[in-house]
N, C-alpha and C. Protein backbone atom coordinates (compact mmCIF):
# COMPACT_ATOMS: atom_id res chain seq x y z
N UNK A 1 109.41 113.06 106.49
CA UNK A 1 108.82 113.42 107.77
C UNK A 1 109.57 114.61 108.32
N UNK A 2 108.88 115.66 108.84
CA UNK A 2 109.48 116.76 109.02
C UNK A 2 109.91 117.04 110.30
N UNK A 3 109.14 116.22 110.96
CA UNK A 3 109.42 116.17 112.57
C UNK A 3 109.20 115.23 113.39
N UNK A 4 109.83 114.86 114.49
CA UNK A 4 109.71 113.64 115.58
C UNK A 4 108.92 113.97 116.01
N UNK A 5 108.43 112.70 117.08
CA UNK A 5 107.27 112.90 118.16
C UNK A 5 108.44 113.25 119.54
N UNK A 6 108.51 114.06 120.01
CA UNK A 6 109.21 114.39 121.24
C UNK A 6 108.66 114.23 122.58
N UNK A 7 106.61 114.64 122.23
CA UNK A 7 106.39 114.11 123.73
C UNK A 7 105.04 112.86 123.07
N UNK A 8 104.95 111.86 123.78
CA UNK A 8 104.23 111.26 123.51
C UNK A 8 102.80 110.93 123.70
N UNK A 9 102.03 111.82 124.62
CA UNK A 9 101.13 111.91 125.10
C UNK A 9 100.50 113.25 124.89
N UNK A 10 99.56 113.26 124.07
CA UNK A 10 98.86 114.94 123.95
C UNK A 10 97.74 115.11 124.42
N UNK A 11 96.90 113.97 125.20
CA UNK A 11 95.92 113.64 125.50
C UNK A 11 94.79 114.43 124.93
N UNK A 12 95.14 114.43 123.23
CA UNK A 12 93.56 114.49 122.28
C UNK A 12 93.14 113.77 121.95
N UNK A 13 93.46 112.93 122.30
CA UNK A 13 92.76 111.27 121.80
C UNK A 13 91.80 110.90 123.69
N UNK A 14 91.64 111.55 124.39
CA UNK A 14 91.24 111.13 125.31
C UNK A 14 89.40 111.13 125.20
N UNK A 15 88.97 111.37 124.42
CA UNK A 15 87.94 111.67 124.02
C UNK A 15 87.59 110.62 122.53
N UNK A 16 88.37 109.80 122.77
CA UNK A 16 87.53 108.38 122.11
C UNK A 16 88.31 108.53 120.75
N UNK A 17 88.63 109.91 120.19
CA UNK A 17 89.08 110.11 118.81
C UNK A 17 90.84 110.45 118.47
N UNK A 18 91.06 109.88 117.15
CA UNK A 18 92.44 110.47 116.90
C UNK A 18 92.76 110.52 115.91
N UNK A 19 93.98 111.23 115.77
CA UNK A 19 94.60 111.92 114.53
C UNK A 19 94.88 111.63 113.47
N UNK A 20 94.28 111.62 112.50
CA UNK A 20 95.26 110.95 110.54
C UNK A 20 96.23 112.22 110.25
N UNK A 21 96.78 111.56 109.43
CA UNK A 21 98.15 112.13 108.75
C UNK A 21 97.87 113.43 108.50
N UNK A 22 96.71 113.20 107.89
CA UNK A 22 96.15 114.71 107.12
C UNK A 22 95.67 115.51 108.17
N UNK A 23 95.36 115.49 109.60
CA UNK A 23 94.77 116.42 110.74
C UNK A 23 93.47 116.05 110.93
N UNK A 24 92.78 115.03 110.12
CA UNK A 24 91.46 114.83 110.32
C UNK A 24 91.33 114.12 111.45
N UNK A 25 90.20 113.94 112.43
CA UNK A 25 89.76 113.25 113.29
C UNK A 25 89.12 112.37 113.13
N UNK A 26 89.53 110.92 113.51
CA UNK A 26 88.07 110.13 113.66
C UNK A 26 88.41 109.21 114.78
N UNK A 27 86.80 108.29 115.28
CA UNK A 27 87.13 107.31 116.42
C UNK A 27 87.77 106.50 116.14
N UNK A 28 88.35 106.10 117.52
CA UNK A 28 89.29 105.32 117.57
C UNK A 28 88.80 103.36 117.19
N UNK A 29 87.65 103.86 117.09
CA UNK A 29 86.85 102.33 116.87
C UNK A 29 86.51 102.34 115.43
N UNK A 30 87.05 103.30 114.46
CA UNK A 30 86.43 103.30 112.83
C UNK A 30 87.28 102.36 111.79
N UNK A 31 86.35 101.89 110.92
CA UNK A 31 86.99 100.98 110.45
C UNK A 31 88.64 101.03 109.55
N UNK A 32 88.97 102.52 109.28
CA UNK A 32 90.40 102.74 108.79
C UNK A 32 91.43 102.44 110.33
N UNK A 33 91.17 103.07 111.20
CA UNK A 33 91.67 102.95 112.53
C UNK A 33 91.68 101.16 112.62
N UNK A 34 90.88 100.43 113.09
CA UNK A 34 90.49 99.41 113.10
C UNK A 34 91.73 98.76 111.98
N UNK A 35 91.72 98.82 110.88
CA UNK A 35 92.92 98.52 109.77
C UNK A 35 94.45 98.93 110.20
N UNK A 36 94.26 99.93 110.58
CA UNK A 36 95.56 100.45 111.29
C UNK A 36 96.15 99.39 112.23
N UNK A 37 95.36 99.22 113.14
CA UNK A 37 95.56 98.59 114.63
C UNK A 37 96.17 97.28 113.99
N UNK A 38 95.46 96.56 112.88
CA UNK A 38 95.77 95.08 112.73
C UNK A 38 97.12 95.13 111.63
N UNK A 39 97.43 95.82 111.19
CA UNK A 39 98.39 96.39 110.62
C UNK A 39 99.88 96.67 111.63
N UNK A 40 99.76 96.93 112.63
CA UNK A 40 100.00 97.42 113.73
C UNK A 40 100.52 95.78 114.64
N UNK A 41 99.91 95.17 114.64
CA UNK A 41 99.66 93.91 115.31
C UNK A 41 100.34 92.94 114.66
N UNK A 42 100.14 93.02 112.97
CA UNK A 42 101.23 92.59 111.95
C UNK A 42 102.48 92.39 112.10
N UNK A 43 102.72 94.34 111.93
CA UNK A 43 103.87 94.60 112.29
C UNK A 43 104.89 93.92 113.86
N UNK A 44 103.79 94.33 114.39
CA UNK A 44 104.35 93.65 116.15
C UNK A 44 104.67 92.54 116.17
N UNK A 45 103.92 91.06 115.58
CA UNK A 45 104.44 90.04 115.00
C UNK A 45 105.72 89.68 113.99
N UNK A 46 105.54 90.18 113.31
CA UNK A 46 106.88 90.39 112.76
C UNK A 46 108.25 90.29 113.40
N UNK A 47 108.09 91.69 114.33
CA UNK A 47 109.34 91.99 115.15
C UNK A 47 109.37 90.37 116.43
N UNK A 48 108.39 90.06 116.66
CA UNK A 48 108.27 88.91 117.30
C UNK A 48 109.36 88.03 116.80
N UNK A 49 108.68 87.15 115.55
CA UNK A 49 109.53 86.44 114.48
C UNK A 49 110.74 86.43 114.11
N UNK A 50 111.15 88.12 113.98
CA UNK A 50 112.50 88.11 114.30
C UNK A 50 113.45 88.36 115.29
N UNK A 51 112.98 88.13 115.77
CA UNK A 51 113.85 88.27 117.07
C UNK A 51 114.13 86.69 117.80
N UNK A 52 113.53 85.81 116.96
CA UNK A 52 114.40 84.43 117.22
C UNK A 52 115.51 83.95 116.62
N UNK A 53 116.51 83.68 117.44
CA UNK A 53 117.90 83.34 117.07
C UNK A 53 117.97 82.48 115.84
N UNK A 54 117.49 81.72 115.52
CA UNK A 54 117.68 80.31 114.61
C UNK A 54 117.22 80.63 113.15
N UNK A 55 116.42 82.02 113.06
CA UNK A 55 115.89 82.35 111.67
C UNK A 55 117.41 82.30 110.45
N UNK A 56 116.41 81.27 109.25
CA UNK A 56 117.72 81.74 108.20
C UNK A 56 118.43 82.64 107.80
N UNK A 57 119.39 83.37 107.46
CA UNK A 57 120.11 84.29 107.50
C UNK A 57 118.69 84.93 106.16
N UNK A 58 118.51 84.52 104.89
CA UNK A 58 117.59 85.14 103.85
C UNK A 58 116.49 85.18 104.11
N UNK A 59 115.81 84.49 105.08
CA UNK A 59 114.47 85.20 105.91
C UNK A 59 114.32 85.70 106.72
N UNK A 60 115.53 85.61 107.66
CA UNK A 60 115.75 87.02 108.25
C UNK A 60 115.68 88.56 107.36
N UNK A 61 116.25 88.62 106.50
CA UNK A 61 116.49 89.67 105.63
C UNK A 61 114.66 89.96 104.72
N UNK A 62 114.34 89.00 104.52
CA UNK A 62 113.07 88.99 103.55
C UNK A 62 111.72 89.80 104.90
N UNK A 63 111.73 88.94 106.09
CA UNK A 63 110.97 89.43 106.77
C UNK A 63 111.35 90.86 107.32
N UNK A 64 112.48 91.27 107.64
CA UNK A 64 112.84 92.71 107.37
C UNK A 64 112.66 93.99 106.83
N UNK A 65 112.52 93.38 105.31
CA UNK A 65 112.07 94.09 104.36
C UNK A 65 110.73 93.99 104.16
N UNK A 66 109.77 93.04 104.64
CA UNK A 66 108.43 93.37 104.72
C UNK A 66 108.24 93.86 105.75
N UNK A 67 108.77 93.80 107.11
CA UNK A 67 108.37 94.37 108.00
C UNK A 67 108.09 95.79 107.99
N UNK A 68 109.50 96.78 107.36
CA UNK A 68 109.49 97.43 106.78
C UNK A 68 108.08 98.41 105.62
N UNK A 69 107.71 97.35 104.64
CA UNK A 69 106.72 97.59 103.79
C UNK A 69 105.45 98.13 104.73
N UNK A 70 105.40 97.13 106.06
CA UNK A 70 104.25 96.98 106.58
C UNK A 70 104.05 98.34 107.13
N UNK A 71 105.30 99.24 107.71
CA UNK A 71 104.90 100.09 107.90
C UNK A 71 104.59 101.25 107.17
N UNK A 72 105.19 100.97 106.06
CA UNK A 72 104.74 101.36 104.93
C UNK A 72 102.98 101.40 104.35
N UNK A 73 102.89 100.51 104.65
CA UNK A 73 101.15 100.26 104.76
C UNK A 73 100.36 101.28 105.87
N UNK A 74 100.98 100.91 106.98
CA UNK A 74 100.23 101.65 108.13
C UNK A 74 100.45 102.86 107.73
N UNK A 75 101.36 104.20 106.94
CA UNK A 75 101.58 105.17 106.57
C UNK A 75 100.52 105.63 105.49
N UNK A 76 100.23 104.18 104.65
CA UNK A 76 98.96 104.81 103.70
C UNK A 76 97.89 105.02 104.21
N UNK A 77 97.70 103.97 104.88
CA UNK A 77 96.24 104.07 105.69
C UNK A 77 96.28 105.03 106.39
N UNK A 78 96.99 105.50 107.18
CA UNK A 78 97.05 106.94 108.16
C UNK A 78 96.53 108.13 107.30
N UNK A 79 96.84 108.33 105.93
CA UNK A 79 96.61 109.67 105.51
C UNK A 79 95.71 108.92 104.21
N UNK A 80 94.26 109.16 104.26
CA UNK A 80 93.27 109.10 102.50
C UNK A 80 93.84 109.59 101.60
N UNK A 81 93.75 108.79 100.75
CA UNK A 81 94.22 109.18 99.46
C UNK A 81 95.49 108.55 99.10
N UNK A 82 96.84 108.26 99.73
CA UNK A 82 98.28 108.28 99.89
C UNK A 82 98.36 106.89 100.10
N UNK A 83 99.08 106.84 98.81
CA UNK A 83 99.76 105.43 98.36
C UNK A 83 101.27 104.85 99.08
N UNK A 84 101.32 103.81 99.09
CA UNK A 84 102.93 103.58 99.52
C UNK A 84 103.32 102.46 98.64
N UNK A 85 101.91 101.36 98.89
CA UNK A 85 102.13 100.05 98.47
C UNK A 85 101.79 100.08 96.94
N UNK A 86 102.85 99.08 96.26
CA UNK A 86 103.00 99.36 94.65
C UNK A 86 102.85 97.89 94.28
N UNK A 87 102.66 97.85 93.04
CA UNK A 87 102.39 96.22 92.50
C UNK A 87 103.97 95.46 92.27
N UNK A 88 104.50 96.29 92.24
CA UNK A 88 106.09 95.77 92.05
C UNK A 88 106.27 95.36 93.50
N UNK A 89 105.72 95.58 94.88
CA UNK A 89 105.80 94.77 95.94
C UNK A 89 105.13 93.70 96.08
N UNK A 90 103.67 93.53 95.57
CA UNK A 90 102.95 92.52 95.14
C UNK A 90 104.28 91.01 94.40
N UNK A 91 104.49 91.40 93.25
CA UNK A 91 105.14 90.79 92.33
C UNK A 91 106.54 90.28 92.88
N UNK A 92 106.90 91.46 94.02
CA UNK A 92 108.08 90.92 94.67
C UNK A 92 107.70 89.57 95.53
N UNK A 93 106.55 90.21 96.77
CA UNK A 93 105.86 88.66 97.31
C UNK A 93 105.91 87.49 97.00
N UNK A 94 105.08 87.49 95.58
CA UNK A 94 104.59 86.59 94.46
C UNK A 94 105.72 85.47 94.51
N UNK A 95 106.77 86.13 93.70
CA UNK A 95 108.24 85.77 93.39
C UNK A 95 108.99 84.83 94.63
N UNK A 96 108.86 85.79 95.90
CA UNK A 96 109.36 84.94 96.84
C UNK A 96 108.54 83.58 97.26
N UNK A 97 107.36 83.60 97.23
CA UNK A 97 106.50 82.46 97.56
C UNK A 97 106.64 81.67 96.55
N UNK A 98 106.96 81.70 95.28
CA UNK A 98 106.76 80.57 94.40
C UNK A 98 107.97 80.23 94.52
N UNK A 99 109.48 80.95 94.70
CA UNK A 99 110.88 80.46 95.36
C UNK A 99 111.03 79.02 96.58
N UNK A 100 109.85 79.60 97.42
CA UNK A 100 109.84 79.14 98.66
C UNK A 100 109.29 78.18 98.51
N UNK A 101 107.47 78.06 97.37
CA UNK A 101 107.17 76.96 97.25
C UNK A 101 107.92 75.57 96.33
N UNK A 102 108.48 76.31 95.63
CA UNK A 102 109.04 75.49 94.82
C UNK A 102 109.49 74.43 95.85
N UNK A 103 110.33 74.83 96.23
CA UNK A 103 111.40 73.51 97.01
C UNK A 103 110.47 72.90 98.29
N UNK A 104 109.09 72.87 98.10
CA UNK A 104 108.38 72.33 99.05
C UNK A 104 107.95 70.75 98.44
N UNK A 105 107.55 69.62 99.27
CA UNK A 105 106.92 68.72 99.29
C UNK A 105 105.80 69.41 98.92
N UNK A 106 104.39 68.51 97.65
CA UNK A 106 103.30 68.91 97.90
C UNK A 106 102.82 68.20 99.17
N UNK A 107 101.56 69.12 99.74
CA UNK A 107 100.76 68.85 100.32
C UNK A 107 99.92 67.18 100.21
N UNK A 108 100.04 66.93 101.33
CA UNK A 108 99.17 65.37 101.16
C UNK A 108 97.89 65.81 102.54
N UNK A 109 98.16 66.38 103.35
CA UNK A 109 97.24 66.92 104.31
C UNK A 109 96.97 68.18 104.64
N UNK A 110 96.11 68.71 105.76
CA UNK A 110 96.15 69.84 106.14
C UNK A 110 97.16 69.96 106.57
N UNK A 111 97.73 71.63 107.27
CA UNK A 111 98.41 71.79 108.31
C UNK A 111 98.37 72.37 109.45
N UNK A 112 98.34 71.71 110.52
CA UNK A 112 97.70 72.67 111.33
C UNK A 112 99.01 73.49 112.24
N UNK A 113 98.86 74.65 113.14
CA UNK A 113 99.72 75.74 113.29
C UNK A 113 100.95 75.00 114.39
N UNK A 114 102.29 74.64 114.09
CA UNK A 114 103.23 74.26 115.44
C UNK A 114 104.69 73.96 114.44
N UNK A 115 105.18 73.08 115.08
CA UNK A 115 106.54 72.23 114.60
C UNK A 115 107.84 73.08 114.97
N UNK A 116 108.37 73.87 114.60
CA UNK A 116 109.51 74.45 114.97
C UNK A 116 108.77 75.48 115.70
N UNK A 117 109.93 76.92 116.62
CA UNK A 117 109.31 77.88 117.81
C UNK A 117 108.94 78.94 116.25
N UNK A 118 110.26 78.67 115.34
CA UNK A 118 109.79 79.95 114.38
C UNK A 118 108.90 79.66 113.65
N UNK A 119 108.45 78.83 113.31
CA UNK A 119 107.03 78.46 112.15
C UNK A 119 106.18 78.53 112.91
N UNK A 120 105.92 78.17 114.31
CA UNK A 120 104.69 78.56 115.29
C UNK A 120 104.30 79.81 115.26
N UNK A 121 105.46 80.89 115.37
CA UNK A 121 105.47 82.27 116.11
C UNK A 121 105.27 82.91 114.62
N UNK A 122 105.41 82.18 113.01
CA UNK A 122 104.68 82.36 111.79
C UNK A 122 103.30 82.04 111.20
N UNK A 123 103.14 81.46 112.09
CA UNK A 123 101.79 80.70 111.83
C UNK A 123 100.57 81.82 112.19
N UNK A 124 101.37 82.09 113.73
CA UNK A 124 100.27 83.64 114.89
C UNK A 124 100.76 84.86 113.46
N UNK A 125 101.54 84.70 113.29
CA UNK A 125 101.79 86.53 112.10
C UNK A 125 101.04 85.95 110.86
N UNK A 126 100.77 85.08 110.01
CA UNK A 126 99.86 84.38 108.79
C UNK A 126 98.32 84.70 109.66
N UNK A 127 98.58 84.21 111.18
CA UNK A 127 96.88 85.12 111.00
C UNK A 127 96.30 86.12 111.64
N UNK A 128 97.29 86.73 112.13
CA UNK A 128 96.62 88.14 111.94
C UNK A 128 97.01 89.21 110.66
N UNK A 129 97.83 88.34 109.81
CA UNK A 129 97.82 88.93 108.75
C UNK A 129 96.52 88.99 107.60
N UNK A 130 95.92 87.57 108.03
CA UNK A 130 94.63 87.13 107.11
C UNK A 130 93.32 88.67 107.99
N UNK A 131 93.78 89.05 109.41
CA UNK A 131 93.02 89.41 110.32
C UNK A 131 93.02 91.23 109.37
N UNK A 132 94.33 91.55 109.46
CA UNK A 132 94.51 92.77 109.19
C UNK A 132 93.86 92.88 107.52
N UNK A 133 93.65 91.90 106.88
CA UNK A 133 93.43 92.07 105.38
C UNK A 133 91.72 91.74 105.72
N UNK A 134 91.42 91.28 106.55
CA UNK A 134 89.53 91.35 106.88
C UNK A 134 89.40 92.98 107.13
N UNK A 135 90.32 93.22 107.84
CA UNK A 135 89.87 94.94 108.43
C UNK A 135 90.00 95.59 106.95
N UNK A 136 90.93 95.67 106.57
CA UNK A 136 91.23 97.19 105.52
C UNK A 136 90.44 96.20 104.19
N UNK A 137 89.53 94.92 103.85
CA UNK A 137 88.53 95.04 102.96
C UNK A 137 86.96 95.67 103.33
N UNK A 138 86.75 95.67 104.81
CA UNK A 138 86.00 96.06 105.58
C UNK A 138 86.41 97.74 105.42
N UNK A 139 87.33 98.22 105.54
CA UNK A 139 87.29 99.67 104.87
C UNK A 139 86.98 100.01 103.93
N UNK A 140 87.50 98.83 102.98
CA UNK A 140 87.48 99.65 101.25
C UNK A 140 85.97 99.13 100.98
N UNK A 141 85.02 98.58 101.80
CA UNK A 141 83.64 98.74 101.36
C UNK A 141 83.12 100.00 101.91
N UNK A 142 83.70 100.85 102.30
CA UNK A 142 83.39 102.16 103.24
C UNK A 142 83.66 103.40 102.70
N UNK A 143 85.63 103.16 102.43
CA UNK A 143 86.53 104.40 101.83
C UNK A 143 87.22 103.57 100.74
N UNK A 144 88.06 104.29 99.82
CA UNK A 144 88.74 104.19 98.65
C UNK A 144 90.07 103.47 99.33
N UNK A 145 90.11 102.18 99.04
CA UNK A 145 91.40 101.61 99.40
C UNK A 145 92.25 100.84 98.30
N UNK A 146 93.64 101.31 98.52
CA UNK A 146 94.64 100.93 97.37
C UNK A 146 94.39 99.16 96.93
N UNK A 147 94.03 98.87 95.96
CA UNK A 147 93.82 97.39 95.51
C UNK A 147 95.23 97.23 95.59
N UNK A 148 96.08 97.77 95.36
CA UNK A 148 97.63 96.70 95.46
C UNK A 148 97.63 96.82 97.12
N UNK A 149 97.18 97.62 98.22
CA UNK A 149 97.28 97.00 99.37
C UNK A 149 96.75 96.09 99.55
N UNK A 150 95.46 95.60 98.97
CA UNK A 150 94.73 94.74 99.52
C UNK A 150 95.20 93.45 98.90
N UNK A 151 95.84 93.51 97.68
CA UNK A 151 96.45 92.33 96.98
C UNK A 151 97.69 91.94 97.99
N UNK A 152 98.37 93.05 98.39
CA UNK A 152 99.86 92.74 99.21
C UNK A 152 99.43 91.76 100.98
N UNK A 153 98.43 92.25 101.17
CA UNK A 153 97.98 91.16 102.47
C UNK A 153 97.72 90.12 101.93
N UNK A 154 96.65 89.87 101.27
CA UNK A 154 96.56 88.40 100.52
C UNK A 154 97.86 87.74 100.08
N UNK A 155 98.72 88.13 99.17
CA UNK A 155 99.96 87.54 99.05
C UNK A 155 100.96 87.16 100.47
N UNK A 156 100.79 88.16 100.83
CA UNK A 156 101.28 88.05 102.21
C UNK A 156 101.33 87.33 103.38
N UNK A 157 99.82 86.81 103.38
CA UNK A 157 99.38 85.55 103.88
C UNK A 157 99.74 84.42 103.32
N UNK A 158 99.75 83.93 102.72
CA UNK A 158 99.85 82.69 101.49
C UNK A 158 101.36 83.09 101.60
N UNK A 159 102.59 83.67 101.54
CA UNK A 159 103.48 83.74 101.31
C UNK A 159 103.99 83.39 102.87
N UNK A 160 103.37 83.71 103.99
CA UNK A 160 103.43 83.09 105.47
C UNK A 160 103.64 81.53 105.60
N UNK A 161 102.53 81.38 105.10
CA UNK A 161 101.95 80.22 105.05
C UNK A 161 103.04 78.93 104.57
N UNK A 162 103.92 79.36 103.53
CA UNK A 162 104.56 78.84 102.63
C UNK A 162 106.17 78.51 103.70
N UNK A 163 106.08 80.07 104.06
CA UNK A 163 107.59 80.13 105.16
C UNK A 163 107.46 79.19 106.51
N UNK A 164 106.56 79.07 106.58
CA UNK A 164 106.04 78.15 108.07
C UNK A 164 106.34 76.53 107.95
N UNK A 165 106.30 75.96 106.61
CA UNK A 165 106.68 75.06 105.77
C UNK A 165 108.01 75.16 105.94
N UNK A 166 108.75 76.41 105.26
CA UNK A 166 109.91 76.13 104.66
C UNK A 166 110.73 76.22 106.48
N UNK A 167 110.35 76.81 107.34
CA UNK A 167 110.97 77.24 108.57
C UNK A 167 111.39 75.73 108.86
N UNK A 168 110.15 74.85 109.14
CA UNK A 168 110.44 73.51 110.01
C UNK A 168 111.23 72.39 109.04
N UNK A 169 111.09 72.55 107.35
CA UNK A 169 112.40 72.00 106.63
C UNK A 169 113.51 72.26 107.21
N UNK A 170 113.87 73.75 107.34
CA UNK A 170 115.42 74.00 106.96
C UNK A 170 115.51 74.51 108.91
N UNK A 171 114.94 73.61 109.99
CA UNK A 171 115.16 73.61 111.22
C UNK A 171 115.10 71.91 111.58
N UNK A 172 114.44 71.27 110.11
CA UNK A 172 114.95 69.89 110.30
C UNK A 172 113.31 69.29 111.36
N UNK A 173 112.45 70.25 111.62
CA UNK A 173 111.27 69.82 112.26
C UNK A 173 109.80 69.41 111.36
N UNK A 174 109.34 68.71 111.44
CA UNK A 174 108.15 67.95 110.81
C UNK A 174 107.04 69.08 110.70
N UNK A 175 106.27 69.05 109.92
CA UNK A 175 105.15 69.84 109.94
C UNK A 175 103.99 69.49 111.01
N UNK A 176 103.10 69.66 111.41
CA UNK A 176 102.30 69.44 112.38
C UNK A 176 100.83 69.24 111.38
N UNK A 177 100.89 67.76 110.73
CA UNK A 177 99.71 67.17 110.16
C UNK A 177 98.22 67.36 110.79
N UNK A 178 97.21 67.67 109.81
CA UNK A 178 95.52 67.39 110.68
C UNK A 178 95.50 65.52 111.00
N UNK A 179 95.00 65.15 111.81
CA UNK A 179 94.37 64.21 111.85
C UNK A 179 93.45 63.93 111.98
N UNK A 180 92.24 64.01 110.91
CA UNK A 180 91.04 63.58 110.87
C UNK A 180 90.56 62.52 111.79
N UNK A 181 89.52 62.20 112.50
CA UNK A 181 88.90 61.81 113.54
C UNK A 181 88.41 60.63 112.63
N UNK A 182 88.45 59.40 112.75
CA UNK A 182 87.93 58.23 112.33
C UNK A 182 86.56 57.88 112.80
């Protein structure tokens, strides 16, 4: 990056539209934008997540480094064409979720979203992560979108999903069972 943003307001976007990487214009309501935003929202979750005291010292570090990725993501999507996300991040995901699942109880029920503050406040980032991977497949029926991005949200989710589990183990809190209605 060659240069900071120094002032933050250029008011060319006041007119409904704004800027990609590359100088092109489009609305602020289009479906790459739209991908951006939930990407964006991801990310914001994230920083949420960590910023609670009680996170394990190695998921502290793991969500870091995706947080990281994520903006990494929002950087591809900003400019057509321009890759960030690689299958060796995929495979990294992969790796950590089957780590994480491993040492899980199987499943005997649903689960529905609570139990510890950090598996709750994982549960809201698992879905707008499922949210942000509706938007940018909703692009790539439009524009050319990186299949290892779209693989890295899917993993990504499911790899949430898994930590939300492992959060209320290793905080010593119960999962928050469905109870089907008799």
């Amino acid at each position: 990056m060659g240069f900071r943003l120094s002032k933050i307001y250029t008011r060319t976007g006041d007119d409904g539209t704004t800027g990609l990487g590359d100088g092109v214009r489009v609305a602020k309501h289009s479906p790459r934008i739209e991908a951006l935003g939930a990407i964006d929202e991801l990310n914001s979750q994230f920083g949420v997540l960590l910023a609670e005291p009680n996170l394990p010292a190695e998921t502290h570090a793991m969500l870091t480094r995706i947080q990281h990725e994520l903006f990494e993501l929002g950087g591809e999507l900003s400019i057509p064409n321009y890759t960030r996300i690689t299958s060796d991040m995929v495979t990294r995901l992969e790796q950590e979720l089957d780590l994480l699942n491993d040492a899980m109880p199987p499943l005997q029920e649903f689960i529905l979203p609570g139990g510890s503050r950090p598996a709750a406040l994982c549960h809201v980032a698992r879905a707008v992560c499922r949210r942000a991977e509706r938007r940018l497949a909703a692009l790539a029926q439009q524009e050319p979108v990186s299949t290892a991005a779209l693989m890295y949200l899917n993993r990504l989710s499911d790899l949430l999903f898994v930590l939300c589990r492992a959060l209320n183990r290793a905080l010593g809190v119960p999962d928050v069972l469905w109870a089907p209605r008799s």
